[in-house]
Protein backbone atom coordinates (compact mmCIF):
# COMPACT_ATOMS: atom_id res chain seq x y z
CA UNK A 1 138.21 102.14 141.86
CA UNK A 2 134.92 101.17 140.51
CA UNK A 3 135.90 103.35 137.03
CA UNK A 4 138.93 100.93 136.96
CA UNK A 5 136.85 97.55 136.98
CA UNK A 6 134.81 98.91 134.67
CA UNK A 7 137.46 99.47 132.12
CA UNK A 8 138.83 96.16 132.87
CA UNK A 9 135.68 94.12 131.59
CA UNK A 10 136.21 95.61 127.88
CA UNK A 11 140.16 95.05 128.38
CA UNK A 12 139.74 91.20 129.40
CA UNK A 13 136.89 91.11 126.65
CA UNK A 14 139.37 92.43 123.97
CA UNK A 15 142.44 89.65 125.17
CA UNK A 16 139.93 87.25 124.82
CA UNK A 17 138.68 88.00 121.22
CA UNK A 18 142.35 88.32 119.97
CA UNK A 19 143.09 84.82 121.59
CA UNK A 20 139.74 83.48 120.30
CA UNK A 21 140.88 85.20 116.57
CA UNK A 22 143.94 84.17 116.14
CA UNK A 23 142.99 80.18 116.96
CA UNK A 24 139.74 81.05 114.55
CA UNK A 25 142.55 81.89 111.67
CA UNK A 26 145.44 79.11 112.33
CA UNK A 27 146.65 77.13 109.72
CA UNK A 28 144.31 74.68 108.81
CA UNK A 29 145.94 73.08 105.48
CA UNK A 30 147.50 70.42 107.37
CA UNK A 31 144.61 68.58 108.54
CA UNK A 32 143.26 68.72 105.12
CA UNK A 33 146.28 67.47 103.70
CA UNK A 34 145.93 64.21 106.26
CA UNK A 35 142.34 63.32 105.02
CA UNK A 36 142.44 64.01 101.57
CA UNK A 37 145.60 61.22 101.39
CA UNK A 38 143.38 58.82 103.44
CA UNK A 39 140.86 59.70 100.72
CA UNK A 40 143.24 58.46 98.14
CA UNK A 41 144.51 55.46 99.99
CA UNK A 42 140.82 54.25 99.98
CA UNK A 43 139.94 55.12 96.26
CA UNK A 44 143.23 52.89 95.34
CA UNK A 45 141.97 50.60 97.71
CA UNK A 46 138.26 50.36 96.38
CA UNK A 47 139.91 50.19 92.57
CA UNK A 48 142.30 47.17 93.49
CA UNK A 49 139.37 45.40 95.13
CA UNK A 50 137.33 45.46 92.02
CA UNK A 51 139.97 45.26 89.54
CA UNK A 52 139.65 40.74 90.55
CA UNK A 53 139.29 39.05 87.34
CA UNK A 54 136.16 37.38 87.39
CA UNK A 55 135.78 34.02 86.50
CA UNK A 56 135.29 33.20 82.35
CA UNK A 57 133.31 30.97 80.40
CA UNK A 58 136.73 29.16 79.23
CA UNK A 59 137.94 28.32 83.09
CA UNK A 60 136.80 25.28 84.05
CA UNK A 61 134.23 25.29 86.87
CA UNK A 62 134.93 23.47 89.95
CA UNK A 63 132.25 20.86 90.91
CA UNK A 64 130.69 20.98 94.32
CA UNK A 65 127.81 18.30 94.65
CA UNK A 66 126.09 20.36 97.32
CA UNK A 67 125.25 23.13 95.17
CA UNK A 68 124.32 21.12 92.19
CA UNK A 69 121.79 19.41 94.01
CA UNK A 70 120.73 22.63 95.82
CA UNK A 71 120.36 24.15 92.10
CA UNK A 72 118.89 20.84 90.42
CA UNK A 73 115.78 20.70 93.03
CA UNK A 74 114.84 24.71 92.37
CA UNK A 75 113.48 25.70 88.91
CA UNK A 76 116.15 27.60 87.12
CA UNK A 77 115.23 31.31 85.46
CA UNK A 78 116.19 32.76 82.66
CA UNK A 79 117.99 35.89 83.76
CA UNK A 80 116.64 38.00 80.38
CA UNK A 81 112.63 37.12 81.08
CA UNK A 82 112.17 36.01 84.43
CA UNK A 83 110.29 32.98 83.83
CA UNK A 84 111.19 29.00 84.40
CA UNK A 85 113.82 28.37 81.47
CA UNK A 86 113.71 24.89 79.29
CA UNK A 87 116.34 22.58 80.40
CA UNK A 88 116.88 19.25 78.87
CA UNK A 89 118.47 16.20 79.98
């Protein structure tokens, strides 16, 4: 009886590694599939959310007293040297 456990351990231990196998070498594709359209739903996504036109130098600006006397009380820069630009008026 004890010659029959024994060659039960490598039976159960053989089962086991063809279950463990075959789940180790299922078909994986779909997931992959899934995520690499989420990928592309966010790359679309990213591209429409910088594709906004941004704002000219022929559309008129819209005047909002708050920040113009936010901007008129700090020195303004020039964006090229870093230093206080020359304003007139």
């Amino acid at each position: 009886m004890a010659a029959l456990a024994w060659l039960l351990i490598p039976l159960f231990a053989v089962v086991g590694a063809a279950i463990w196998g075959s789940w180790a070498q299922r078909n994986k594709t779909i997931g992959d599939v899934a995520e690499l359209a989420g990928y592309a739903r966010f790359r679309d996504a990213m591209e429409r959310s910088h594709s906004v036109p941004v704002p000219s130098a022929t559309t008129p600006a819209v005047h909002d007293p708050a920040s113009a006397s936010a901007s008129a009380s700090a020195p303004a820069l020039s964006e090229r040297e870093g230093s206080p630009a020359t304003t007139t008026g």
